[in-house]
C-alpha atoms as a PDB file:
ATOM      1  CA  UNK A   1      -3.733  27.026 -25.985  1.00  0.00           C
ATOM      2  CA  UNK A   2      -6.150  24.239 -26.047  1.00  0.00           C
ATOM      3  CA  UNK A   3      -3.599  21.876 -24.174  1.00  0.00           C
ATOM      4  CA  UNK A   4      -3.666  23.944 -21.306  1.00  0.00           C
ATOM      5  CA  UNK A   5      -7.119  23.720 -21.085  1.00  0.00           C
ATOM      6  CA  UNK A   6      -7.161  19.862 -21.567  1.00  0.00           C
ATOM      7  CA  UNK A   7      -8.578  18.026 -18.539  1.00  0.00           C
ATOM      8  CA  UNK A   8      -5.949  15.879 -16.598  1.00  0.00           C
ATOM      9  CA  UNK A   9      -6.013  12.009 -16.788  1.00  0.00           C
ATOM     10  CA  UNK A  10      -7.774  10.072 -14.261  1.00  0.00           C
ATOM     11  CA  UNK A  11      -4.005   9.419 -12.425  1.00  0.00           C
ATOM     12  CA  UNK A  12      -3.055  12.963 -11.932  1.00  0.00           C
ATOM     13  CA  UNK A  13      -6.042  14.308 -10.328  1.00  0.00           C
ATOM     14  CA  UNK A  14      -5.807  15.639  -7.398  1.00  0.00           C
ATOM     15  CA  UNK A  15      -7.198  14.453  -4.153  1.00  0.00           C
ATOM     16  CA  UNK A  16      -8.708  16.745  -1.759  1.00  0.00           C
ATOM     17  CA  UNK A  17      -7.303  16.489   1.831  1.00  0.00           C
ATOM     18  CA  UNK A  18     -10.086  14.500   2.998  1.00  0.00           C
ATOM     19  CA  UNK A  19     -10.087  11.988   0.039  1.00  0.00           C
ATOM     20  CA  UNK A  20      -6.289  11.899   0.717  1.00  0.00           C
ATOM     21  CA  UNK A  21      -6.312  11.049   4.689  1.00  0.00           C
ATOM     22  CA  UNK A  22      -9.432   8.709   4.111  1.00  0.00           C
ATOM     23  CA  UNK A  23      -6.824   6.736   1.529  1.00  0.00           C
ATOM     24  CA  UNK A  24      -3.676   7.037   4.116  1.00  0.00           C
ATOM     25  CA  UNK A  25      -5.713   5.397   6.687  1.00  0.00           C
ATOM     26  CA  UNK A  26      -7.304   2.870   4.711  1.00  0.00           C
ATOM     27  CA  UNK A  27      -3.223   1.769   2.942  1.00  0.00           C
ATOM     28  CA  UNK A  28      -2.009   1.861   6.590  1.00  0.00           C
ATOM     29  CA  UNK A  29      -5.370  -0.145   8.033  1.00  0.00           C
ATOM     30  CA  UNK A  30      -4.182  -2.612   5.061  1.00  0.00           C
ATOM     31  CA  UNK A  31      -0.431  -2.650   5.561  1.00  0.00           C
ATOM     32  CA  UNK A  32      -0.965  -3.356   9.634  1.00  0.00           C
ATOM     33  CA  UNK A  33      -2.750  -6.057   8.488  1.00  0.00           C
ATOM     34  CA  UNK A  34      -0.505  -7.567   6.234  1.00  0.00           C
ATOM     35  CA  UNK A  35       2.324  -6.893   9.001  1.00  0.00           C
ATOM     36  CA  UNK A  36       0.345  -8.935  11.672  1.00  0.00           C
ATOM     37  CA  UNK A  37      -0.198 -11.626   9.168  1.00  0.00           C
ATOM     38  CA  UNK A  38       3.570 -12.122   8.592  1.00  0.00           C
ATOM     39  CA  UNK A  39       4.178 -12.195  12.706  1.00  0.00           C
ATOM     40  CA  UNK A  40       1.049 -14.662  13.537  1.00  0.00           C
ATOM     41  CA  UNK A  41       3.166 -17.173  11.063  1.00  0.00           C
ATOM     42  CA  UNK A  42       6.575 -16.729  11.809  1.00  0.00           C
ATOM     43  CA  UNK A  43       6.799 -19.147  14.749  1.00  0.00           C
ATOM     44  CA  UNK A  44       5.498 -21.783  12.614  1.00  0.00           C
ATOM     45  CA  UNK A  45       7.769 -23.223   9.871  1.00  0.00           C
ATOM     46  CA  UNK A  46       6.930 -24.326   6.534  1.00  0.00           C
ATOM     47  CA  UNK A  47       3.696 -21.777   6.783  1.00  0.00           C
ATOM     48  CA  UNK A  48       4.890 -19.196   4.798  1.00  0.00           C
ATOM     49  CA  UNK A  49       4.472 -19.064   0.939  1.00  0.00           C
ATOM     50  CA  UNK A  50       6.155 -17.928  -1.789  1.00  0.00           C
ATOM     51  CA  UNK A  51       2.833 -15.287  -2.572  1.00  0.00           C
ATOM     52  CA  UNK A  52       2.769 -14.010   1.078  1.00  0.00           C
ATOM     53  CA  UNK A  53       6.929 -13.705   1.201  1.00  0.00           C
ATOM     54  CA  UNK A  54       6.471 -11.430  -1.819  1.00  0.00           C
ATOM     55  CA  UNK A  55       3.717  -9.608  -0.485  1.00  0.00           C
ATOM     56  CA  UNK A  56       5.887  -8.439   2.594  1.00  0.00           C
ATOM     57  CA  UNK A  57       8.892  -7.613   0.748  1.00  0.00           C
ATOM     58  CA  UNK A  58       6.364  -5.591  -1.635  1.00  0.00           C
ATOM     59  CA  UNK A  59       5.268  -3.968   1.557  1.00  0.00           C
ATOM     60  CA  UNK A  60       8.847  -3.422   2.694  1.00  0.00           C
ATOM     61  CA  UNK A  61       9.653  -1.573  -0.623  1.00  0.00           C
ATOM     62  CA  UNK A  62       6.153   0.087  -1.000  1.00  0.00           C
ATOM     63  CA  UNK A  63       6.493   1.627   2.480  1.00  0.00           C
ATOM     64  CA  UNK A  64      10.833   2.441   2.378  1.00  0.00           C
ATOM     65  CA  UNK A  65      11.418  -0.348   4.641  1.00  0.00           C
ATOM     66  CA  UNK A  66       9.326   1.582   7.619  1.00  0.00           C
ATOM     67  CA  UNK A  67       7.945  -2.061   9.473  1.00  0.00           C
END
């Protein structure tokens, strides 16, 4: 009985709906970003690096490939 009465960990507690569109809009401010970084060096070769290549396809994955 005392189990069901044991407090969640940090990771599993809920958000309320505020808390959760406040955190939607702030990971989509940040992935917008991220996406207009990758266009403003495109055009220009030998700009990109390795850290920022893996940062889009981490976005890519993160997101299910929505761009």
């Amino acid at each position: 009985m005392e189990s069901a009465l044991k407090e969640p960990s940090t990771e599993e507690l809920p958000l309320d709906q505020r808390e959760r569109r406040v955190a939607e809009r702030r990971l989509s401010a940040l992935a917008a970003a991220v996406r207009d970084h990758e266009r403003s060096l495109a055009g220009q070769p030998h700009s990109v690096r390795y850290a920022d290549l893996h940062l889009y396809r981490r976005l890519r994955q993160i997101s299910g490939g929505i761009v």
